[in-house]
C-alpha atoms as a PDB file:
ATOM      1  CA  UNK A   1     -10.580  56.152  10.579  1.00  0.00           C
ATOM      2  CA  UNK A   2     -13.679  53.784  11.822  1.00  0.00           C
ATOM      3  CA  UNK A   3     -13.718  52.860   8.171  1.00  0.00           C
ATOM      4  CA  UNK A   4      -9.973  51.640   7.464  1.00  0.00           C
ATOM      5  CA  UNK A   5      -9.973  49.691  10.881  1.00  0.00           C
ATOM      6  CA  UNK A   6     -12.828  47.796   9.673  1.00  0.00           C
ATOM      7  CA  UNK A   7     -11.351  47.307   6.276  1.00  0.00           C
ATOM      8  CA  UNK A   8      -8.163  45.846   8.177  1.00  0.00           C
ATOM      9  CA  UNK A   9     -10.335  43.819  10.331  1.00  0.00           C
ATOM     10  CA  UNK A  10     -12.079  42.295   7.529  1.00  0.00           C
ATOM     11  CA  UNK A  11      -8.766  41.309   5.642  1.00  0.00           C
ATOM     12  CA  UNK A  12      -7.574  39.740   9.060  1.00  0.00           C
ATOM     13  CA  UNK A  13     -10.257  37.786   9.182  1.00  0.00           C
ATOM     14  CA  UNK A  14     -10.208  36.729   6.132  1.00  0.00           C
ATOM     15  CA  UNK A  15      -6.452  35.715   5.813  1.00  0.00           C
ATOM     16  CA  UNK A  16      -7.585  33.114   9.013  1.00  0.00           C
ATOM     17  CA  UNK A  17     -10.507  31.615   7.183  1.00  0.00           C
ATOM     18  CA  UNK A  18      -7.724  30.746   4.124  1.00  0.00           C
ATOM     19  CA  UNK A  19      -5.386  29.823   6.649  1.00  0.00           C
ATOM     20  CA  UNK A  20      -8.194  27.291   7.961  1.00  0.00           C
ATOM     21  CA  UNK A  21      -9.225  25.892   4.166  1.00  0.00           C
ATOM     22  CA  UNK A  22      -5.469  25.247   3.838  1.00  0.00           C
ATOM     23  CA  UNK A  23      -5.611  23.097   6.974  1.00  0.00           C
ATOM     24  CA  UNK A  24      -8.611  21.391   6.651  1.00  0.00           C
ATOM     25  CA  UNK A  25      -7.276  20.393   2.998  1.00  0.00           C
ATOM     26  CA  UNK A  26      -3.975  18.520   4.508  1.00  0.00           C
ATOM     27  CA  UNK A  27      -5.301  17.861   7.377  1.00  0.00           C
ATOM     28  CA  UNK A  28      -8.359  15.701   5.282  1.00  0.00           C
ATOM     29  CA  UNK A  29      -5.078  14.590   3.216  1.00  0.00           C
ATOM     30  CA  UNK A  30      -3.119  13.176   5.676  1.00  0.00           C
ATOM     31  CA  UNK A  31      -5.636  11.469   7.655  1.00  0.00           C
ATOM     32  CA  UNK A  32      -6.413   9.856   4.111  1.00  0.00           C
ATOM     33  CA  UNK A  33      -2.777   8.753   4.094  1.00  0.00           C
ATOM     34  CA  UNK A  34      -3.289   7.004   7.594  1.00  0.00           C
ATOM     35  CA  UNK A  35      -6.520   5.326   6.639  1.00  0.00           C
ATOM     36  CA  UNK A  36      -3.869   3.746   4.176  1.00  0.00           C
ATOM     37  CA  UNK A  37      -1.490   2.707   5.669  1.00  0.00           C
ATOM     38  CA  UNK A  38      -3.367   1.328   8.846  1.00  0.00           C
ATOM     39  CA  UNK A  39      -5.174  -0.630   6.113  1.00  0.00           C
ATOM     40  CA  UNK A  40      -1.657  -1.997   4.781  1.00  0.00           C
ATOM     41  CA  UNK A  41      -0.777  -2.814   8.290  1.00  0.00           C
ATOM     42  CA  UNK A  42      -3.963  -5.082   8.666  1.00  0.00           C
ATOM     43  CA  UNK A  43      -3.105  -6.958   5.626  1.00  0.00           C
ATOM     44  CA  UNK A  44       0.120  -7.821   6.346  1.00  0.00           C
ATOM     45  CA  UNK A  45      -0.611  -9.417   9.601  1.00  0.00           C
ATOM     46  CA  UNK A  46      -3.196 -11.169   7.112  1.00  0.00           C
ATOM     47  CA  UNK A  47      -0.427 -12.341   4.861  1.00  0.00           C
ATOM     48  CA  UNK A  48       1.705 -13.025   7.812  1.00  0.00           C
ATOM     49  CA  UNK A  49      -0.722 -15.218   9.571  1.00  0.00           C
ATOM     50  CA  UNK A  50      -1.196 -17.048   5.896  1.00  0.00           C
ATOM     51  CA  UNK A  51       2.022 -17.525   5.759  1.00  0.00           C
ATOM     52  CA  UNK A  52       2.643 -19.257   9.675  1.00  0.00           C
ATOM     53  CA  UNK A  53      -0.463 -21.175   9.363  1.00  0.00           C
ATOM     54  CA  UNK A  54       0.831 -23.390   6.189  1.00  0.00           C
ATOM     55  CA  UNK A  55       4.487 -23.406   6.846  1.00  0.00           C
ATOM     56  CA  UNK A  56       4.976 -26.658   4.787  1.00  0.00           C
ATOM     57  CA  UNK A  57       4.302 -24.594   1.636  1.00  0.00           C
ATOM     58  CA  UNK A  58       6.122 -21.371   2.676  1.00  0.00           C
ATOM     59  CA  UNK A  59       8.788 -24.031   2.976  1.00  0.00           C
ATOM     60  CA  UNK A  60       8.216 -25.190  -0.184  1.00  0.00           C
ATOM     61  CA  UNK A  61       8.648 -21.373  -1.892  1.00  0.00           C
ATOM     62  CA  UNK A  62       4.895 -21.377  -2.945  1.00  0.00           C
ATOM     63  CA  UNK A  63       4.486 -17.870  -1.132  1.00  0.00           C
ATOM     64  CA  UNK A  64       6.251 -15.565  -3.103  1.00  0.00           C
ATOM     65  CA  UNK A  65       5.367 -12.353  -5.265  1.00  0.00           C
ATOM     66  CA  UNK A  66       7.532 -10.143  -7.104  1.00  0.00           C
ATOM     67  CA  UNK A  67       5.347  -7.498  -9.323  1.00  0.00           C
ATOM     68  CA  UNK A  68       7.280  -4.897 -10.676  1.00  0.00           C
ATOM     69  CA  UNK A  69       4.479  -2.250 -11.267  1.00  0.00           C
ATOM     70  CA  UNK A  70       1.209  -1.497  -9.544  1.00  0.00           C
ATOM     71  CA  UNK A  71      -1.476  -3.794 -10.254  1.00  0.00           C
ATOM     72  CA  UNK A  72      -3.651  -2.292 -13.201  1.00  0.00           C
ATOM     73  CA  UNK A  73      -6.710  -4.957 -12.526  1.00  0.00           C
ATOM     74  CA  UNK A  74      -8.231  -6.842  -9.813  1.00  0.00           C
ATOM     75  CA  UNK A  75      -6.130 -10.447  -9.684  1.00  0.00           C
ATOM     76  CA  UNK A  76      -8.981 -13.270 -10.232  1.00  0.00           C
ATOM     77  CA  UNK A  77      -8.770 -16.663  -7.941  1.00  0.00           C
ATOM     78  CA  UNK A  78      -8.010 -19.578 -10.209  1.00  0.00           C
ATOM     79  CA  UNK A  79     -11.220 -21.774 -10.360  1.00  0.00           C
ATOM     80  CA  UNK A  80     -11.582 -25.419  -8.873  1.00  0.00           C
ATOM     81  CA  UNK A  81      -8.331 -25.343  -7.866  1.00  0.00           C
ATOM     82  CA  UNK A  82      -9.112 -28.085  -5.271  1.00  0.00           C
ATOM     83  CA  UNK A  83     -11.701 -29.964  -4.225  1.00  0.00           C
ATOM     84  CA  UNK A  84     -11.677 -30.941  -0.406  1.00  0.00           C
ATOM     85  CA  UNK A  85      -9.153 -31.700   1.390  1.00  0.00           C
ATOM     86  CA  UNK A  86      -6.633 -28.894  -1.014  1.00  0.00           C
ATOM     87  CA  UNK A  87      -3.095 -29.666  -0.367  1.00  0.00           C
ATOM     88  CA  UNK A  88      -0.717 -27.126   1.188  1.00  0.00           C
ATOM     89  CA  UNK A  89       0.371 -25.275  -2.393  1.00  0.00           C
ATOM     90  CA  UNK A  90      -3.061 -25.061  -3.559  1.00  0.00           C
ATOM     91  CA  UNK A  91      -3.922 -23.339  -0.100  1.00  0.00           C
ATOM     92  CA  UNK A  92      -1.171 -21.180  -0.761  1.00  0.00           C
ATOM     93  CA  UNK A  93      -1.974 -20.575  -4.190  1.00  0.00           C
ATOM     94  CA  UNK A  94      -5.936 -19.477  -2.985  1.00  0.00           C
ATOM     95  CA  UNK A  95      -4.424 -17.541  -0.219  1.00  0.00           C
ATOM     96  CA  UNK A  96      -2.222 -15.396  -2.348  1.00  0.00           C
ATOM     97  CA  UNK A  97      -5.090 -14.925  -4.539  1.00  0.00           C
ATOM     98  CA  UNK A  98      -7.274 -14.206  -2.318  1.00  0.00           C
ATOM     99  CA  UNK A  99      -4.924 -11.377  -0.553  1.00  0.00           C
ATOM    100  CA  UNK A 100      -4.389  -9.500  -3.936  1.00  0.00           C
ATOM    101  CA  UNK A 101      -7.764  -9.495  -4.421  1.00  0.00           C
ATOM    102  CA  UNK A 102      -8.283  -8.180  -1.110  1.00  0.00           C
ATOM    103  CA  UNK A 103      -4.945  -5.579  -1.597  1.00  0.00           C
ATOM    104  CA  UNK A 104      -6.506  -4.579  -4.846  1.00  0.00           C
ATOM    105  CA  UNK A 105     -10.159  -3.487  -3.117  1.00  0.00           C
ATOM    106  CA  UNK A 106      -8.887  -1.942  -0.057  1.00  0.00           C
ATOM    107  CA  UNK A 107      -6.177   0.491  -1.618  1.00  0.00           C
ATOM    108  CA  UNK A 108      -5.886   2.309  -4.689  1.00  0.00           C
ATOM    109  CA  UNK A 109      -4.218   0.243  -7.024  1.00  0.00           C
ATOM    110  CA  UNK A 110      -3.133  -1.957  -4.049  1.00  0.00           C
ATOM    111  CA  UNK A 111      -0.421  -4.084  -4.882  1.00  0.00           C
ATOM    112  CA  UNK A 112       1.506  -6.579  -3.212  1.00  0.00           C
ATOM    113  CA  UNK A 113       5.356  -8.200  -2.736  1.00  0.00           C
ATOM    114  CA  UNK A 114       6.530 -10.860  -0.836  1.00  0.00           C
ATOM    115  CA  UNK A 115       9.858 -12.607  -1.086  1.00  0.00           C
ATOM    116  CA  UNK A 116       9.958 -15.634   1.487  1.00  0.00           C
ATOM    117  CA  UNK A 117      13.489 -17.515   2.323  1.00  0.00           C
ATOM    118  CA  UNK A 118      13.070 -20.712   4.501  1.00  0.00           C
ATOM    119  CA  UNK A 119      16.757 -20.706   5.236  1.00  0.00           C
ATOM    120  CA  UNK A 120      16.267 -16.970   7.850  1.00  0.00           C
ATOM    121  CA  UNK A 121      12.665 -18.667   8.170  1.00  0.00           C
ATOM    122  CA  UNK A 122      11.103 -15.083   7.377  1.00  0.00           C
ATOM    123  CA  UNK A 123       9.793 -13.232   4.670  1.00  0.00           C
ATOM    124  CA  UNK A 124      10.450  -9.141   3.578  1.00  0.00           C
ATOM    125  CA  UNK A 125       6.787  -8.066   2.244  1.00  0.00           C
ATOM    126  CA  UNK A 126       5.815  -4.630   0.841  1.00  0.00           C
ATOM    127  CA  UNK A 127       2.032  -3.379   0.660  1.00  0.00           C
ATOM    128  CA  UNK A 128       2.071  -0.747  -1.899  1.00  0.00           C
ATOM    129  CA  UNK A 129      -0.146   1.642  -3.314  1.00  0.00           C
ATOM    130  CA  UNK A 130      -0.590   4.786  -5.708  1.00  0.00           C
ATOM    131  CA  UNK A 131      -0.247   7.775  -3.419  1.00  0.00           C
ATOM    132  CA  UNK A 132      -2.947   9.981  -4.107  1.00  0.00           C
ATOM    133  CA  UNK A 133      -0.661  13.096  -4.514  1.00  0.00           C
ATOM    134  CA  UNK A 134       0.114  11.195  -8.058  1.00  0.00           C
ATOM    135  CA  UNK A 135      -2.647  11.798  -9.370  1.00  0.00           C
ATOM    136  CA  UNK A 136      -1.291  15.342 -10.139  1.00  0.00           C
ATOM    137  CA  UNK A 137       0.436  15.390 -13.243  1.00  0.00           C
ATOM    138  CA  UNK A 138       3.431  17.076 -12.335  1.00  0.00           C
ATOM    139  CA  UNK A 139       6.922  15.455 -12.848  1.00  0.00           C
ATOM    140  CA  UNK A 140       6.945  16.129  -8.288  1.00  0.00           C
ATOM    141  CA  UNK A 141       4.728  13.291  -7.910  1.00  0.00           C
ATOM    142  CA  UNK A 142       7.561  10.724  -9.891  1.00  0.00           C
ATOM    143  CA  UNK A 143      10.292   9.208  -7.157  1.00  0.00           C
ATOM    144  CA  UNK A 144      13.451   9.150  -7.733  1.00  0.00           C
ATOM    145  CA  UNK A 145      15.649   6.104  -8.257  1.00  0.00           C
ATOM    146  CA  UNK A 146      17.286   6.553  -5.112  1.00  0.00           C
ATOM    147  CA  UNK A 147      14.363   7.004  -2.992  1.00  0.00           C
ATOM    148  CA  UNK A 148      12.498   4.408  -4.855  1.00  0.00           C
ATOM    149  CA  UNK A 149      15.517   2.272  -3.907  1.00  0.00           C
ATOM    150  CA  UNK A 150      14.829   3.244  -0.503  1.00  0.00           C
ATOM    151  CA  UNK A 151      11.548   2.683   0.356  1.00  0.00           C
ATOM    152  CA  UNK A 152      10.234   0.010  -2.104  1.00  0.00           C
ATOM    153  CA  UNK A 153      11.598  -3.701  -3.022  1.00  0.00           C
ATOM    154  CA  UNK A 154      13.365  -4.178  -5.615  1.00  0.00           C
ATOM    155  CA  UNK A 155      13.000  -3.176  -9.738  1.00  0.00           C
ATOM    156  CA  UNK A 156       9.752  -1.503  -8.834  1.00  0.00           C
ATOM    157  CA  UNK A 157       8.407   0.895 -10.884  1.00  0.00           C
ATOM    158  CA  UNK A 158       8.343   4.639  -9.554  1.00  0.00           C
ATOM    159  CA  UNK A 159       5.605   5.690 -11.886  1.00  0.00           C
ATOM    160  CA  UNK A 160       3.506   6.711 -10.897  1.00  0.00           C
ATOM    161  CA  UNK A 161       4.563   7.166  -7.365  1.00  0.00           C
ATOM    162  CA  UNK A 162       4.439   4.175  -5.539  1.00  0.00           C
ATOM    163  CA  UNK A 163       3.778   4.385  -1.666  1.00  0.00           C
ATOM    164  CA  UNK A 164       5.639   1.078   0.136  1.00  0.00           C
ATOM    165  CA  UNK A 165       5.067   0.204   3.024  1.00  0.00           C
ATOM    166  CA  UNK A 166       7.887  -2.371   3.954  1.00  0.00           C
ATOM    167  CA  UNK A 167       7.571  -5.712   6.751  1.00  0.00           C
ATOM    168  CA  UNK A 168       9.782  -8.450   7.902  1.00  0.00           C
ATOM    169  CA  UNK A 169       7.721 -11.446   8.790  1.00  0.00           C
ATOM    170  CA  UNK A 170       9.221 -13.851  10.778  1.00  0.00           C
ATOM    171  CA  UNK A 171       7.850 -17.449  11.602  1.00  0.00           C
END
């Protein structure tokens, strides 16, 4: 008898200590997923402050970005694009550089997309990045059109899945 109790005690114990590897996994998962998307927060005030310090260009329509996939390669700044004092489109034109460069570094396959209209005097931006969970190469890991539709901005590509983060920037 002293022997099957311990036999049951043992598989008890050891159905916790799975349990507990399962949770560690998803809980090191999601807190993965929040380093992510409190790193897409930051950079969207970034943009946003960008984009109320030189108004006259936002104005303009110098500020915009419409990718339709995620970036493949880290976006280079154009060189010598001004020599002191730059103009307000060259500043944008440096500071949208600059930002991809910066998307590109801080998340995997960080990509940006920002469609400014002076006449609401606001922009809609999207950080996005490839969720880790794509990495799998199951067919689960591809959005739909719908919920691509959804969540990301427009004619985006949903392979492979996309995670977009979505902001409305007002001036």
């Amino acid at each position: 008898m002293s022997l099957i109790e311990v036999l049951v005690a043992t598989l008890v114990v050891s159905v916790g200590i799975l349990a507990l590897a399962s949770l560690m996994s998803t809980a090191t998962r999601l807190g993965k997923t929040s380093e992510f998307r409190s790193v897409a927060s930051l950079l969207a005030a970034d943009l946003a402050e960008r984009l109320r310090a030189n108004a006259s260009a936002a104005d303009a329509g110098a500020y915009q970005l419409k990718p339709t996939a995620l970036a493949s390669s880290r976006p280079e700044a154009p060189a010598n694009l001004c020599i002191s004092p730059c103009e307000a489109l060259q500043i944008a034109v440096l500071d949208l550089a600059h930002w991809q460069a910066t998307l590109f570094n801080s998340l995997p396959a960080g990509t940006g997309y920002l469609s400014y209209d002076p006449e609401s005097d606001g922009a809609d931006l999207w950080v996005i990045w490839r969720d880790p969970a794509a990495l799998d190469a199951d067919q689960a890991s591809v959005l739909s059109e719908a919920e691509l539709a959804k969540s990301c901005p427009p004619k985006f590509s949903a392979t492979p899945r996309p995670m977009c983060l979505y902001f409305r920037v007002a001036r």
